[in-house]
C-alpha atoms as a PDB file:
ATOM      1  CA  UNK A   1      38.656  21.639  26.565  1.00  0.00           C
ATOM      2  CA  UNK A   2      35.519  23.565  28.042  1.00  0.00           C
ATOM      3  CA  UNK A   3      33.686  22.499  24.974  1.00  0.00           C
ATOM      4  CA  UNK A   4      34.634  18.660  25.255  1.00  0.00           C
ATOM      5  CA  UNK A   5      32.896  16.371  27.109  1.00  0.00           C
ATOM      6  CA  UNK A   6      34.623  12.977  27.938  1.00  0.00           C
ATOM      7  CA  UNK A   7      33.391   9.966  27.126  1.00  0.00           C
ATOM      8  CA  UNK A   8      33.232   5.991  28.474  1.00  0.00           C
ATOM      9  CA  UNK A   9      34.746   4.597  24.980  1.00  0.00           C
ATOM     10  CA  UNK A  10      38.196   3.607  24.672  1.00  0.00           C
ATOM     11  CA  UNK A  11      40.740   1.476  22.444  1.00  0.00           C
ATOM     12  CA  UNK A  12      43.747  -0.515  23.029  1.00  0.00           C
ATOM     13  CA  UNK A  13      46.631  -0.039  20.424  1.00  0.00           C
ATOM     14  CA  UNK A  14      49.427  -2.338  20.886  1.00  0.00           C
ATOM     15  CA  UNK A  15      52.029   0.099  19.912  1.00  0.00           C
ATOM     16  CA  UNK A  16      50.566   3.075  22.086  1.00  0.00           C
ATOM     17  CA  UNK A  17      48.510   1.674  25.132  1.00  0.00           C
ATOM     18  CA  UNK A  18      44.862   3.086  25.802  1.00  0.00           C
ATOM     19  CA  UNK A  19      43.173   5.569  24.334  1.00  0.00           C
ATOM     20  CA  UNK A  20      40.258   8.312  25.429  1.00  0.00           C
ATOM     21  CA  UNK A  21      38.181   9.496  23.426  1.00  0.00           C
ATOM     22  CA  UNK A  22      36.153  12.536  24.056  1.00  0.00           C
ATOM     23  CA  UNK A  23      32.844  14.341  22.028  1.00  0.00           C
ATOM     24  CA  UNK A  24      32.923  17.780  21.039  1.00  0.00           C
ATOM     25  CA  UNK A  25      29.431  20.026  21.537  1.00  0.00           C
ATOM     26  CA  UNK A  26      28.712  22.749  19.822  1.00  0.00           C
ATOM     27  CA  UNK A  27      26.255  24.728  18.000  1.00  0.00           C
ATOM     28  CA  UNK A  28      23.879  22.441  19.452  1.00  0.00           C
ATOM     29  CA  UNK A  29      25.326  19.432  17.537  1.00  0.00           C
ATOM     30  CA  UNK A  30      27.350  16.275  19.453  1.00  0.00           C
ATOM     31  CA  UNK A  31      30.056  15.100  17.325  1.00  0.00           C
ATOM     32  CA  UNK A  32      30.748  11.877  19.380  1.00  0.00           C
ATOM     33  CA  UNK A  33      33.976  10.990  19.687  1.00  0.00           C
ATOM     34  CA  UNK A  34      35.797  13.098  17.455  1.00  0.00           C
ATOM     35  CA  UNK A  35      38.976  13.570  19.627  1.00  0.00           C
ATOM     36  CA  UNK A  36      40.936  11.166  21.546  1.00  0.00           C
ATOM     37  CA  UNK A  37      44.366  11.385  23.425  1.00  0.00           C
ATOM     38  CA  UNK A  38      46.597   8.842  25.183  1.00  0.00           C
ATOM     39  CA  UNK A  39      46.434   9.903  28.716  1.00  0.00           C
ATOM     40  CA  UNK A  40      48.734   7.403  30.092  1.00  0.00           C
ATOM     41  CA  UNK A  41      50.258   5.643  26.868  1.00  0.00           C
ATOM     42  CA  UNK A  42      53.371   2.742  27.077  1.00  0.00           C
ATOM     43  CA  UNK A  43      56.932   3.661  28.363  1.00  0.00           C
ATOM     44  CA  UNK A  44      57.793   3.797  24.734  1.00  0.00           C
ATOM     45  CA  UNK A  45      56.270   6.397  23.530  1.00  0.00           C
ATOM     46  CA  UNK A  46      55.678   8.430  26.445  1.00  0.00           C
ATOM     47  CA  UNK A  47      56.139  11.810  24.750  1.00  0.00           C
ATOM     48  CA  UNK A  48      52.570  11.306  22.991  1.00  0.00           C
ATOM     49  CA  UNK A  49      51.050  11.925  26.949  1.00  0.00           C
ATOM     50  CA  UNK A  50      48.180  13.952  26.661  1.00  0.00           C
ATOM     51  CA  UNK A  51      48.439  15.427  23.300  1.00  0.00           C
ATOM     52  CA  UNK A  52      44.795  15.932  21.549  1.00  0.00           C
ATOM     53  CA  UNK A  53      44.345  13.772  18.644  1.00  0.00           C
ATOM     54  CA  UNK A  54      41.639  15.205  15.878  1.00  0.00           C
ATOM     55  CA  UNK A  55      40.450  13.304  12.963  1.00  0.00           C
ATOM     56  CA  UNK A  56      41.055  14.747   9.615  1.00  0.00           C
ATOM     57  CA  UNK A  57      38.350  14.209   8.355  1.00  0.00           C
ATOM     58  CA  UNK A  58      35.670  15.497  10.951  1.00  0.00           C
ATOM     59  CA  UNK A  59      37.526  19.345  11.867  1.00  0.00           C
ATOM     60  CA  UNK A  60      38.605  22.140   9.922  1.00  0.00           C
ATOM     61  CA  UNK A  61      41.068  23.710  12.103  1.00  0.00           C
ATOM     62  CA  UNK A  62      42.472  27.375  11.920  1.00  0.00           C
ATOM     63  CA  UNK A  63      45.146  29.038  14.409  1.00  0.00           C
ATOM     64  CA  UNK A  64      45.666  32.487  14.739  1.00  0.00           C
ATOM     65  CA  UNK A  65      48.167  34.571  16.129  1.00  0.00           C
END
């Protein structure tokens, strides 16, 4: 998170409520709006709160033990 900076863009999905989207700096390089989350999504789906969406396309991402 200390690398992400928020940002004022959101989206509605029907299905999901509101989403945040955030822009990820580093190296010197903004990749606007590369990660979003639903921060408050619909009763529904509540279990999706705060979990840090990535898109596929845009990350490589490797976790270590």
């Amino acid at each position: 998170m200390d690398l992400l900076r928020s940002t004022s863009f959101h989206t509605q999905c029907p299905f999901k409520g509101e989403a945040s989207y955030w822009t990820l700096e580093l190296g010197g390089v903004s990749h606007d709006g590369i990660v979003w989350s639903y921060e408050t999504p619909l009763a529904n789906v509540d279990e999706i709160a705060g979990l840090m969406c990535f898109y596929d396309d845009g990350v490589e991402l490797t976790v270590g033990s």
